[in-house]
Each structure stands twice: as C-alpha cells, then as structure tokens.
C-alpha atoms as a PDB file:
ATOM      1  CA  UNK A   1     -63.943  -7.603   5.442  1.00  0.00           C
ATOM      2  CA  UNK A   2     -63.009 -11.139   6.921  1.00  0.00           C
ATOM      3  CA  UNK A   3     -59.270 -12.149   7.653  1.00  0.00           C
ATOM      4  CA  UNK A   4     -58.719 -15.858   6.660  1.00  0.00           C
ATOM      5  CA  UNK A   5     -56.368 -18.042   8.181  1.00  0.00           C
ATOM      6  CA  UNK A   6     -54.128 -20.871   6.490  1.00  0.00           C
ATOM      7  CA  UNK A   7     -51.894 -23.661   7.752  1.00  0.00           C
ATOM      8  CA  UNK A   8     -48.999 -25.280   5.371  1.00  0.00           C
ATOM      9  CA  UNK A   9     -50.376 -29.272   5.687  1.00  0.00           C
ATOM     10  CA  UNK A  10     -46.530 -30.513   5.058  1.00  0.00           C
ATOM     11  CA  UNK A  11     -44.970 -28.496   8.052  1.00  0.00           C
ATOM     12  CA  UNK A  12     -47.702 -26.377   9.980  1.00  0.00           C
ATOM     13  CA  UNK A  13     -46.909 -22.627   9.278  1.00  0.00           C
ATOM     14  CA  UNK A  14     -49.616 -20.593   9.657  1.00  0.00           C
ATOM     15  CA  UNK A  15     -50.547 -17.572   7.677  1.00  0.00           C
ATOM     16  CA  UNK A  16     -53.740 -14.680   7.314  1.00  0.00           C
ATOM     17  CA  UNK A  17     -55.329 -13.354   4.398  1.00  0.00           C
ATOM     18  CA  UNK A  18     -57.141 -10.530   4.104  1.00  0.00           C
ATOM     19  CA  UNK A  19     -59.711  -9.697   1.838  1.00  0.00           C
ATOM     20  CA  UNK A  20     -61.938  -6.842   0.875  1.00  0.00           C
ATOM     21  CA  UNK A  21     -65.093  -9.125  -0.027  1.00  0.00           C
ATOM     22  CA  UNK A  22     -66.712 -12.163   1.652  1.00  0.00           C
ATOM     23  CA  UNK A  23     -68.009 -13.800  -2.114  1.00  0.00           C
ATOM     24  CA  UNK A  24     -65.753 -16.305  -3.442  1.00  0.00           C
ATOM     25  CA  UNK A  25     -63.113 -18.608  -1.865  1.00  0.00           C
ATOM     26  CA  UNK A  26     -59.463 -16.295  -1.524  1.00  0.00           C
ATOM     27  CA  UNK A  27     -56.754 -17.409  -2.854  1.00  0.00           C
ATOM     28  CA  UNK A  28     -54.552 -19.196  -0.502  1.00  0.00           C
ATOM     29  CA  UNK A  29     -50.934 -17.718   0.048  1.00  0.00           C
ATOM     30  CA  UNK A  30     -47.652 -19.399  -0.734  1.00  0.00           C
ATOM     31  CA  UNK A  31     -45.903 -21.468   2.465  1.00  0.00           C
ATOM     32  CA  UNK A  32     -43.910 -18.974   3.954  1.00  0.00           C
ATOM     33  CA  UNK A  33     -41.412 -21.951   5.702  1.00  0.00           C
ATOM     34  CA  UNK A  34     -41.569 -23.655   2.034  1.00  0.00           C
ATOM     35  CA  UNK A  35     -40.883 -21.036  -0.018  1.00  0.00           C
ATOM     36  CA  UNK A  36     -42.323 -22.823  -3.335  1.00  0.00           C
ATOM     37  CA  UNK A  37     -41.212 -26.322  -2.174  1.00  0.00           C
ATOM     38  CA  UNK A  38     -43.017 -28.690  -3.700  1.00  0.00           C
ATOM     39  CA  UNK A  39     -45.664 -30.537  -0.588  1.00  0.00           C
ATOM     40  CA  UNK A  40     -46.076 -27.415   0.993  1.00  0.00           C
ATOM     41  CA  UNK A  41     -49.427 -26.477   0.081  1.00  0.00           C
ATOM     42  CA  UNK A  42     -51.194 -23.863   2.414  1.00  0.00           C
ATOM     43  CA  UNK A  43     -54.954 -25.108   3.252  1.00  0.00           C
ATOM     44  CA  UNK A  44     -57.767 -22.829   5.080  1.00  0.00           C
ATOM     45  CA  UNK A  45     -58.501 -23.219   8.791  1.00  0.00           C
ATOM     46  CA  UNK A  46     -61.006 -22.436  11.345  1.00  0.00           C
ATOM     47  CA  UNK A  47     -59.883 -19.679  12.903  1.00  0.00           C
ATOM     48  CA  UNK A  48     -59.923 -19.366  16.796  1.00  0.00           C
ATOM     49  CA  UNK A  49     -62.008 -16.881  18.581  1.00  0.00           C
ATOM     50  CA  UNK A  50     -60.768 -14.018  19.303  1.00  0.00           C
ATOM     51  CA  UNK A  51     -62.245 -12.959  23.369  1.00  0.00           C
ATOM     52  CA  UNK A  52     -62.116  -9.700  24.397  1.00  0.00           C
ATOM     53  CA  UNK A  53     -61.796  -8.890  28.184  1.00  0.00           C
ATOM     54  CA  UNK A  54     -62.471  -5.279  30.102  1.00  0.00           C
ATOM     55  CA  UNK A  55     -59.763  -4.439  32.619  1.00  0.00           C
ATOM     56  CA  UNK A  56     -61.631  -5.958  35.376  1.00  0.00           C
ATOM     57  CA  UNK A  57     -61.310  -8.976  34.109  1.00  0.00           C
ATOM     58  CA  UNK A  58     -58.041  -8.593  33.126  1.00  0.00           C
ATOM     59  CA  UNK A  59     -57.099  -8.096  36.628  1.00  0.00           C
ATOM     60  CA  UNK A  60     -59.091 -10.867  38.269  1.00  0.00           C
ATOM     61  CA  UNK A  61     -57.576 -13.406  35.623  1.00  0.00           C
ATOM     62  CA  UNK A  62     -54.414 -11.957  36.729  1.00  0.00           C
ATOM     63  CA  UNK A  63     -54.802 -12.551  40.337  1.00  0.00           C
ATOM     64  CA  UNK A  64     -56.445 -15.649  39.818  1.00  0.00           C
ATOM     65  CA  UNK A  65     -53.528 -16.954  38.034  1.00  0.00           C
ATOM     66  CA  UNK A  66     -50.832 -15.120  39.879  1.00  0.00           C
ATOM     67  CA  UNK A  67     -52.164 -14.185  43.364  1.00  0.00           C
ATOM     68  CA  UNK A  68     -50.172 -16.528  45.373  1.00  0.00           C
ATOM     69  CA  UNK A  69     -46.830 -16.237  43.685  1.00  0.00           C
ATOM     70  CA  UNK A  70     -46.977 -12.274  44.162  1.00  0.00           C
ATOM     71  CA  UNK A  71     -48.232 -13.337  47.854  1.00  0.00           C
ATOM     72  CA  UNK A  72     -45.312 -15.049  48.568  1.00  0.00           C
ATOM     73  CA  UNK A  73     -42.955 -12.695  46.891  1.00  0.00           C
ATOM     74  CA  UNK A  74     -44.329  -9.481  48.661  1.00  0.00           C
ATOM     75  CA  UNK A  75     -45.179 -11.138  51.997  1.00  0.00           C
ATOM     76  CA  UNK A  76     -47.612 -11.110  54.754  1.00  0.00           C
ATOM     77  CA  UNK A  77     -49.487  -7.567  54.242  1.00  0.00           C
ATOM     78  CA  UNK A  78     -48.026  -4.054  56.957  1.00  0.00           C
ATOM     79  CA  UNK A  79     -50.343  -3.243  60.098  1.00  0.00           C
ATOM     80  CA  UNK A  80     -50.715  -0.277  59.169  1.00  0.00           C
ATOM     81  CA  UNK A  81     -52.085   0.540  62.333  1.00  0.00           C
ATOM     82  CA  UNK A  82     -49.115  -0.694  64.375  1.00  0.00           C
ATOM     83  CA  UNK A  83     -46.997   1.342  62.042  1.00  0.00           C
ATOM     84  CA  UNK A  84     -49.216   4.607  63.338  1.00  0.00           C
ATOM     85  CA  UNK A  85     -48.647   3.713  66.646  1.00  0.00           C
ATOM     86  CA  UNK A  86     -44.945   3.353  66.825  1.00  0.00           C
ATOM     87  CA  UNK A  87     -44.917   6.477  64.740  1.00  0.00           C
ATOM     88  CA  UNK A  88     -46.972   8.270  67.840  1.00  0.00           C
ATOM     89  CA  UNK A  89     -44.852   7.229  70.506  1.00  0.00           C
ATOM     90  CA  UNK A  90     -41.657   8.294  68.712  1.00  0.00           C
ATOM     91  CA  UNK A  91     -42.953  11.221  67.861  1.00  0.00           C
ATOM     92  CA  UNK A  92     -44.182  12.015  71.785  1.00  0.00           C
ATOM     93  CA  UNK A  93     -40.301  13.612  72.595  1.00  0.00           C
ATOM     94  CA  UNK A  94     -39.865  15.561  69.313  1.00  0.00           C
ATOM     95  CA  UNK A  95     -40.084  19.476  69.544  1.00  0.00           C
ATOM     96  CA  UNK A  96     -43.612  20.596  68.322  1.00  0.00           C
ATOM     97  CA  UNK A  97     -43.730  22.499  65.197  1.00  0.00           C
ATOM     98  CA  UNK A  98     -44.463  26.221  67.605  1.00  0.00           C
ATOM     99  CA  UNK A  99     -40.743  25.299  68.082  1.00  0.00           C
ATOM    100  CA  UNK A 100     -40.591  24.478  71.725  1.00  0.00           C
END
C-alpha cells in the first residue's frame, strides 16, 4: 500500500496520495493552494526517505547537536564529593538521632 507524493509545478504545494494497489499510475490530486486555478497542475515526486532512529540515537544526535548550549546554560557540573564533605562537618555539632 504505497503513499505517493505530489508537488503543484506553478507554486510548490505538496500533497500525498494513498492508494490501496501498487498497479497503475494514481491519479494525481487537485492543488490544494490553487484550488482549480488554471497552471496549477500537481506532478508526482520522489519521495524522501523516511530514517528511523532508536532512542539511543536520538539522544546522541541530541547531544551532539545541543551539548554545548545545555553546557553553558546548566554550568560547570557539582562536586558532589565536596558537597558530602561540607555536609559532614555541619553535621559534626547536630544532636544524634539517640537524642543526645
């Protein structure tokens, strides 16, 4: 069941087709811009291709395009370690949960 795709030559509007059998040429569909205007005659086109990605891809495209822009906006990455440590010594002079 193949999906044709036209283009209007006189001003570029695109348009799909669907059919139910690949035998025979399908009927191309009025201009939907030209709305029976005489010139705007809808002709077939190759189609692009269509490329499907898994989610891993999806995400390294995304951080290949976008990694240093969320970089910058989010900053230089939290020592987490440093973070633990502070914690530690501020939590040296609290009472201890056997409440003393």
């Amino acid at each position: 069941m193949p999906l044709y795709e036209f283009m209007c030559k006189a001003c570029g509007a695109r348009d799909e087709t669907f059919t139910r059998t690949i035998t025979g040429e399908p009927p191309a569909p009025e201009c939907p811009a030209g709305q029976g205007e005489p010139g705007h005659v809808m002709q077939r086109v190759v189609s692009s291709f269509a490329r499907h990605l898994t989610m891993a891809d999806q995400i390294a495209e995304a951080e290949a395009r976008f990694g240093k822009e969320v970089d910058a906006a989010m900053g230089h990455e939290p020592d987490v370690g440093r973070f633990a440590r502070r914690y530690e010594e501020l939590a040296r002079g609290l009472p201890g949960a056997d409440g003393s």
